[in-house]
C-alpha atoms as a PDB file:
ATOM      1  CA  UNK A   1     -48.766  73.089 -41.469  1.00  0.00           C
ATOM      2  CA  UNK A   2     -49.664  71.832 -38.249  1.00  0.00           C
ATOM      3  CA  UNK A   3     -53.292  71.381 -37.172  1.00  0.00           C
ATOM      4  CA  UNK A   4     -54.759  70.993 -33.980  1.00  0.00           C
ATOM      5  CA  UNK A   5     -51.302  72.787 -32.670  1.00  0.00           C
ATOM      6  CA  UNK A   6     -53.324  73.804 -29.397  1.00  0.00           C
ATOM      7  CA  UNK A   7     -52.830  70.723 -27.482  1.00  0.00           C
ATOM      8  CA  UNK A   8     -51.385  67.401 -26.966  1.00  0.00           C
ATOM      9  CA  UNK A   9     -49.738  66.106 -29.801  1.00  0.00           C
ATOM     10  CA  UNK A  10     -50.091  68.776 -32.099  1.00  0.00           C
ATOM     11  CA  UNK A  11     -49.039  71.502 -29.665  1.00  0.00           C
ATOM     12  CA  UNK A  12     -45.746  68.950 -28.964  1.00  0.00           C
ATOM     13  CA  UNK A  13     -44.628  69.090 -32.674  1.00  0.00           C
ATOM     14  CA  UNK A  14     -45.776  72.735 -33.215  1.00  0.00           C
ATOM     15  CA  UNK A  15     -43.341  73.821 -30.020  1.00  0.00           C
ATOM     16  CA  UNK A  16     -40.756  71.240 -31.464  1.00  0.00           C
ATOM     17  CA  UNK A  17     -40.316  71.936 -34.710  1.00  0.00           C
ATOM     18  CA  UNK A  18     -40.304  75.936 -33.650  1.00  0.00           C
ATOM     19  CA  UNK A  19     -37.294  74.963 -31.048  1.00  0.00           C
ATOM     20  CA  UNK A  20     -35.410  73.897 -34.080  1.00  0.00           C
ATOM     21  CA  UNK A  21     -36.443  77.502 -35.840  1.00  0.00           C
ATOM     22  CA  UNK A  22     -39.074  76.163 -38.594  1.00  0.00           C
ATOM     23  CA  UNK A  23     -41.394  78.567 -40.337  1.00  0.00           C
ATOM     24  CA  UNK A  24     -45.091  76.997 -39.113  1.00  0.00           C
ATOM     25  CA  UNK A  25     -48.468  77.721 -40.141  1.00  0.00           C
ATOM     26  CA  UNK A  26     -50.472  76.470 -37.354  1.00  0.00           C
ATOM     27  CA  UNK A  27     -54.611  75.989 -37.099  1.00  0.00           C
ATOM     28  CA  UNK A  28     -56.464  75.786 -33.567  1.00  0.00           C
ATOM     29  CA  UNK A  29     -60.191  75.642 -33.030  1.00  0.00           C
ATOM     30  CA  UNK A  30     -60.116  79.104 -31.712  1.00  0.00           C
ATOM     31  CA  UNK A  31     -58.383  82.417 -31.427  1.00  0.00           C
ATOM     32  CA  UNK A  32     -57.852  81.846 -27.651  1.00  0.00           C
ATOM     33  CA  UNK A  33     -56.194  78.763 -28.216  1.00  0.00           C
ATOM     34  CA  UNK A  34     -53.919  79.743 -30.959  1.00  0.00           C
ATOM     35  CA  UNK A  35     -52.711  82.789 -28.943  1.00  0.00           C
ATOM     36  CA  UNK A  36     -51.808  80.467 -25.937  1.00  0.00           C
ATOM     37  CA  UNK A  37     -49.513  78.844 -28.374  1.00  0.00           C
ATOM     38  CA  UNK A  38     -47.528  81.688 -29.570  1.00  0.00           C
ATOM     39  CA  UNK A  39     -47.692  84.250 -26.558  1.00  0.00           C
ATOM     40  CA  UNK A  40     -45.112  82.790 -24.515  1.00  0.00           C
ATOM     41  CA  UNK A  41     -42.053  85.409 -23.251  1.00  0.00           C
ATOM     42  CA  UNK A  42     -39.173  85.223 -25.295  1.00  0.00           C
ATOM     43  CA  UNK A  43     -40.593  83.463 -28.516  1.00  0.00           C
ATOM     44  CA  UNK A  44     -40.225  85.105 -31.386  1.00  0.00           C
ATOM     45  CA  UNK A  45     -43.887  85.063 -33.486  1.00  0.00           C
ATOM     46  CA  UNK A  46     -44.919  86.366 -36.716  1.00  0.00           C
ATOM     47  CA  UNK A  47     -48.339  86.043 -36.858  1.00  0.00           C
ATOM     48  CA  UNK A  48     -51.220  86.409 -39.377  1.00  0.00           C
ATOM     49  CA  UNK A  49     -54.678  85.343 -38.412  1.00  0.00           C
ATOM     50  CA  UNK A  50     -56.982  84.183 -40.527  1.00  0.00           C
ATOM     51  CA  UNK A  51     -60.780  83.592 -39.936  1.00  0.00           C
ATOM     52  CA  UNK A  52     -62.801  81.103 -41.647  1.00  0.00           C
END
């Protein structure tokens, strides 16, 4: 689990560690963010939101 995967140091190891083909669980602030994060062409994403 990474939080705060939206930016800067979190987003760094969140895009690493998916490189490499790890299963994450990532939290962001918003939905906006998060979606920036996975919605990139050519990345693979399963994705389950979940609202607090």
């Amino acid at each position: 689990m990474i939080i705060g995967a939206s930016k800067g140091l979190g987003r760094a190891l969140a895009l690493a560690f998916a490189k490499e083909g790890a299963r994450l669980a990532i939290c962001c602030r918003t939905a906006e963010n998060l979606l920036r994060v996975l919605h990139k062409p050519g990345r693979r994403n399963c994705v389950k939101p979940i609202s607090a």
